[in-house]
PDB file of N, CA and C in Angstrom:
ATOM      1  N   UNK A   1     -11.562   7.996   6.875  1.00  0.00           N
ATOM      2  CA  UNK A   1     -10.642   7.384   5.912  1.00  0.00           C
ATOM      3  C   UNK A   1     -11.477   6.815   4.768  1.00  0.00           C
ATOM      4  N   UNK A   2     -11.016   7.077   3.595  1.00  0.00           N
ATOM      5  CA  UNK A   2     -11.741   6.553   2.605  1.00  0.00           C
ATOM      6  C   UNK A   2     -11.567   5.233   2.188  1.00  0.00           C
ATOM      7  N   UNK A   3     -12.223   4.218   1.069  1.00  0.00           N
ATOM      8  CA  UNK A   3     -12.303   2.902   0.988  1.00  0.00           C
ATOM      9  C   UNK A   3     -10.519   2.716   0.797  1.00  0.00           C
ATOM     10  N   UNK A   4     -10.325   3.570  -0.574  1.00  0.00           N
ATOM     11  CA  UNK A   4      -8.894   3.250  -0.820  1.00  0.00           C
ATOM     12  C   UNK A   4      -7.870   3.360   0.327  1.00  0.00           C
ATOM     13  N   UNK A   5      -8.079   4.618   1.075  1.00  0.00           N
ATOM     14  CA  UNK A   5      -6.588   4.605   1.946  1.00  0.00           C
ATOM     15  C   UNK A   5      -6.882   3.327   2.884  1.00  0.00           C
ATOM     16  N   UNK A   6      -7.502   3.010   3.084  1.00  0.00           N
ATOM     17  CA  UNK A   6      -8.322   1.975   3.953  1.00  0.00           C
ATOM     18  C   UNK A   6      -7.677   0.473   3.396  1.00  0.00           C
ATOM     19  N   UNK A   7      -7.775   0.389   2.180  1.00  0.00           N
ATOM     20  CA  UNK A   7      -6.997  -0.482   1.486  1.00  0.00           C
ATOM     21  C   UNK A   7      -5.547  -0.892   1.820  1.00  0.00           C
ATOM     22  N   UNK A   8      -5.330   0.869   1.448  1.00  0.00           N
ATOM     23  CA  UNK A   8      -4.116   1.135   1.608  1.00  0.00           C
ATOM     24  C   UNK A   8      -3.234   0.456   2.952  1.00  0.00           C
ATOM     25  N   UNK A   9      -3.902   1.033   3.568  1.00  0.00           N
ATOM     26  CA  UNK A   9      -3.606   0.803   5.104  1.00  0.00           C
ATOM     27  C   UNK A   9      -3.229  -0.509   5.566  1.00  0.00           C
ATOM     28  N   UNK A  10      -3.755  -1.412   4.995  1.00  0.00           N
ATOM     29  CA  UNK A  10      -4.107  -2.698   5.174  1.00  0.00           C
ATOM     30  C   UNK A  10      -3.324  -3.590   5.054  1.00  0.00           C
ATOM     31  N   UNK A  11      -2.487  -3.098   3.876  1.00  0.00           N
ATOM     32  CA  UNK A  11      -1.724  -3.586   2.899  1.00  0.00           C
ATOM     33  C   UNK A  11      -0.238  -3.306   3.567  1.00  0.00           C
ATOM     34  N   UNK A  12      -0.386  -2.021   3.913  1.00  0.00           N
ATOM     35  CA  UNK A  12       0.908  -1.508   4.331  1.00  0.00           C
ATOM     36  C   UNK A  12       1.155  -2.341   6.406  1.00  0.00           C
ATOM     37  N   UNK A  13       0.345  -2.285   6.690  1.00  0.00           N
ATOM     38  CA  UNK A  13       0.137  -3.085   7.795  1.00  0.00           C
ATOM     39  C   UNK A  13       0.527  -4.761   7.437  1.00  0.00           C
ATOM     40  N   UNK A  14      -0.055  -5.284   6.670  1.00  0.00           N
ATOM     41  CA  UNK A  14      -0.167  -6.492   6.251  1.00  0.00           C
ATOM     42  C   UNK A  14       2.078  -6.675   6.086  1.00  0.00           C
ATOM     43  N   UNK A  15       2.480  -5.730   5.411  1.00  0.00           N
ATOM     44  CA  UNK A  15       4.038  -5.949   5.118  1.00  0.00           C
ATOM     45  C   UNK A  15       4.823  -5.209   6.248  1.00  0.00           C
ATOM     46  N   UNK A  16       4.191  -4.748   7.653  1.00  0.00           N
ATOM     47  CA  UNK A  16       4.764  -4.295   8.427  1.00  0.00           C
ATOM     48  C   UNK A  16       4.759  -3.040   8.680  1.00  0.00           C
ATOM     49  N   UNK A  17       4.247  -2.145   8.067  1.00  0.00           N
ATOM     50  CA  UNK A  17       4.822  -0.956   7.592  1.00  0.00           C
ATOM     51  C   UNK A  17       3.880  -0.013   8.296  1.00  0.00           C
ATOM     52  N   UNK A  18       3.891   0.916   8.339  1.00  0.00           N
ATOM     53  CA  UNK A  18       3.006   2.340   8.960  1.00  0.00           C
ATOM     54  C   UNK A  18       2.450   2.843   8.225  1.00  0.00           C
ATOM     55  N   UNK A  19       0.786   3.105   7.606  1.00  0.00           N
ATOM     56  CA  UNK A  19       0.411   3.842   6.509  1.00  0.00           C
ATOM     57  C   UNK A  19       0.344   5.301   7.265  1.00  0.00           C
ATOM     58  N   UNK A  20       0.742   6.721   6.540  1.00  0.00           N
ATOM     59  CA  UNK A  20       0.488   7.932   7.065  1.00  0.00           C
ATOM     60  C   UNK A  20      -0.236   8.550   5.910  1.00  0.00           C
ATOM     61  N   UNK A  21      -0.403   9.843   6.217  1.00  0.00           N
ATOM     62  CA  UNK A  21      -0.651  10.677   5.356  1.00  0.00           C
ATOM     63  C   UNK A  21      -0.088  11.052   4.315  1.00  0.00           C
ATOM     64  N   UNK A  22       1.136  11.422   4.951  1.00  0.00           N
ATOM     65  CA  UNK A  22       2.091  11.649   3.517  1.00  0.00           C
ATOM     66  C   UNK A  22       2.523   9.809   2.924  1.00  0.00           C
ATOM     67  N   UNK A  23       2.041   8.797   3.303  1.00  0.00           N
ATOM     68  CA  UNK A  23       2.862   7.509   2.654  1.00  0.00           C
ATOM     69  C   UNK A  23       3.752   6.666   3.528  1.00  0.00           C
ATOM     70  N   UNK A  24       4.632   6.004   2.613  1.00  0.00           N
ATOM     71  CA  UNK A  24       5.597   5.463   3.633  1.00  0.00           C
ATOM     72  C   UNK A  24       6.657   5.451   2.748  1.00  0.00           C
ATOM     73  N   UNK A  25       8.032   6.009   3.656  1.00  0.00           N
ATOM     74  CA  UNK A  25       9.064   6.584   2.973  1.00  0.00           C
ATOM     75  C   UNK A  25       9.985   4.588   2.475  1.00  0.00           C
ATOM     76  N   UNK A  26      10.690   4.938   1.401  1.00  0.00           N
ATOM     77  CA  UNK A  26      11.489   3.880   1.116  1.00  0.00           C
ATOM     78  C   UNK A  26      12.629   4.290   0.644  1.00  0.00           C
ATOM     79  N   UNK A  27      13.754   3.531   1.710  1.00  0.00           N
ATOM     80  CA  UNK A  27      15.454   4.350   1.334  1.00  0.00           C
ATOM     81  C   UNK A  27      15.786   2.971  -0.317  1.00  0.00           C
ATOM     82  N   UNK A  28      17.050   3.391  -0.772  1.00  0.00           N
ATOM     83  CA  UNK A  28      17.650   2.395  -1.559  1.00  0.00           C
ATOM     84  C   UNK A  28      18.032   1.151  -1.196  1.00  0.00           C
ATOM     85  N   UNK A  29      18.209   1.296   0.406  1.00  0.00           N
ATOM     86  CA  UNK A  29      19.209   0.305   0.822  1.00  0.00           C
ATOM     87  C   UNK A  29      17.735  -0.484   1.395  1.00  0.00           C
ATOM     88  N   UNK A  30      16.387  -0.434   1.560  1.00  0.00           N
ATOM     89  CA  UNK A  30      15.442  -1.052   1.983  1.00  0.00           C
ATOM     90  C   UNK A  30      14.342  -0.942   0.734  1.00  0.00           C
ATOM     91  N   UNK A  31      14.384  -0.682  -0.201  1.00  0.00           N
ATOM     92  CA  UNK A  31      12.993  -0.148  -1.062  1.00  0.00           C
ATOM     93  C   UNK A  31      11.596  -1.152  -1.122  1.00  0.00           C
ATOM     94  N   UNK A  32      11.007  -0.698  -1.818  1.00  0.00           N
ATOM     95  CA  UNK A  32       9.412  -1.197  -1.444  1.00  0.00           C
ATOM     96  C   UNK A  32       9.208  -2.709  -2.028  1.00  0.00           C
ATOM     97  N   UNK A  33       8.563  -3.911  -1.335  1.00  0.00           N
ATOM     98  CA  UNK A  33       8.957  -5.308  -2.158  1.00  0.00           C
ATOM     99  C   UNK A  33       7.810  -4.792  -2.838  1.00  0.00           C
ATOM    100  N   UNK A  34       8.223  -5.722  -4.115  1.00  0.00           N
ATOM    101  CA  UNK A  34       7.454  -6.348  -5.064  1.00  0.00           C
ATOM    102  C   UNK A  34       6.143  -6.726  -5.392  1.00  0.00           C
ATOM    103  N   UNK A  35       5.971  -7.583  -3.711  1.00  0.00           N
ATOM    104  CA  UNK A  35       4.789  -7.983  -3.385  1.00  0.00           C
ATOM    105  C   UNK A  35       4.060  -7.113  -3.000  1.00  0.00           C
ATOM    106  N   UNK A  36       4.058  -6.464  -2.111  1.00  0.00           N
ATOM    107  CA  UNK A  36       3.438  -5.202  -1.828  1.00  0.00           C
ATOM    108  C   UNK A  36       3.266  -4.376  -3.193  1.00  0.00           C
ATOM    109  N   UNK A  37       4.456  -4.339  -4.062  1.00  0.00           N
ATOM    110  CA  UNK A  37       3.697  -3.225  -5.156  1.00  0.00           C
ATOM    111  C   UNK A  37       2.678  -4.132  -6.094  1.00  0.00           C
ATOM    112  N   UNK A  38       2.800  -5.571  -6.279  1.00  0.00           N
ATOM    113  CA  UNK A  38       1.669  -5.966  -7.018  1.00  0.00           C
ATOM    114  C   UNK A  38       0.451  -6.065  -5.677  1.00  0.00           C
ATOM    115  N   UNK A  39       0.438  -5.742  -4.647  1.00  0.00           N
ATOM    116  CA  UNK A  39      -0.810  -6.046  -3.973  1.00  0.00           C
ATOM    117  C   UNK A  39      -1.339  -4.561  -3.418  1.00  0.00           C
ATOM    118  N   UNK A  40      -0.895  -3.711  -3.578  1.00  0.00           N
ATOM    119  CA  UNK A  40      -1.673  -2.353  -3.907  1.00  0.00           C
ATOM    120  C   UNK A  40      -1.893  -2.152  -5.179  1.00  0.00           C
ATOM    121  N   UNK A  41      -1.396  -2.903  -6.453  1.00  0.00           N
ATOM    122  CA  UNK A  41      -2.210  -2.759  -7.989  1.00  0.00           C
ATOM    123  C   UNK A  41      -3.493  -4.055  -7.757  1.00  0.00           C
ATOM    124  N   UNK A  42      -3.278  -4.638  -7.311  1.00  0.00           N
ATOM    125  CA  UNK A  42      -4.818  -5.467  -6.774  1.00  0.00           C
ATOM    126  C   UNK A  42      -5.661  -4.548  -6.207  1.00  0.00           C
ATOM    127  N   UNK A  43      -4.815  -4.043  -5.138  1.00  0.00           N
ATOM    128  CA  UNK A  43      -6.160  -3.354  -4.204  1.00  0.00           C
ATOM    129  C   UNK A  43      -6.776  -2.476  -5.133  1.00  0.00           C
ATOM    130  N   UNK A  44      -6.308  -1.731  -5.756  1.00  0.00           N
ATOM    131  CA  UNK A  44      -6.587  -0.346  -6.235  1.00  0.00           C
ATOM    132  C   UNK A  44      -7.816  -0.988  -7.373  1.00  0.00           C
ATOM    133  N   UNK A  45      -6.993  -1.282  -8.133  1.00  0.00           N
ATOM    134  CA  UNK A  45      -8.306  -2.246  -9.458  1.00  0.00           C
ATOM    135  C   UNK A  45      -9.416  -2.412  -8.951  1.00  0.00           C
ATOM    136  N   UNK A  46      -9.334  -3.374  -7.293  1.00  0.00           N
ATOM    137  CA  UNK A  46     -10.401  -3.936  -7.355  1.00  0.00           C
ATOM    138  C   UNK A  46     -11.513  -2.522  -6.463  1.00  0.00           C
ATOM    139  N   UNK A  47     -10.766  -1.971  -5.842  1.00  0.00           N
ATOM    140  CA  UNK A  47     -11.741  -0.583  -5.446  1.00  0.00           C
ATOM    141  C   UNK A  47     -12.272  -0.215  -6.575  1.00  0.00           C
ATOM    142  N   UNK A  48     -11.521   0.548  -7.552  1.00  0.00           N
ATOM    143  CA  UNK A  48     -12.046   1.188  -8.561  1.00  0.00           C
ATOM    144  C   UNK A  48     -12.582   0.582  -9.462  1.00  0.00           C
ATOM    145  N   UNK A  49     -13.115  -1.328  -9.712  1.00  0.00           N
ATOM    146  CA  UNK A  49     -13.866  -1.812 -10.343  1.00  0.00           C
ATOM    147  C   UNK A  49     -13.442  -2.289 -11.575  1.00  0.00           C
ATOM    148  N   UNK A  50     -12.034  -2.065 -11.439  1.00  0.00           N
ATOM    149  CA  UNK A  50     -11.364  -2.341 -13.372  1.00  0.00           C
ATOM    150  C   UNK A  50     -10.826  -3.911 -13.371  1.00  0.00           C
TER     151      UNK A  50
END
């Protein structure tokens, strides 16, 4: 697993969730929080150094 999915993983664990290969699916009636989408734009930045 690389640094990012590793991140990834972490994150998605951290909000409950199952990281796979293909992702993790999100219906309308549950969609992805907020928090989680600003804390995979953290993760990612801070992997890639920006």
């Amino acid at each position: 697993m690389d640094e990012t999915a590793d991140h990834d993983a972490h994150i998605a664990a951290a909000a409950g969730l199952t990281a796979t290969k293909t992702g993790v699916a999100f219906t309308p009636r549950r969609p992805i929080p907020a928090v989680l989408v600003e804390r995979l734009v953290l993760s990612s930045r801070i992997v890639l150094g920006v």
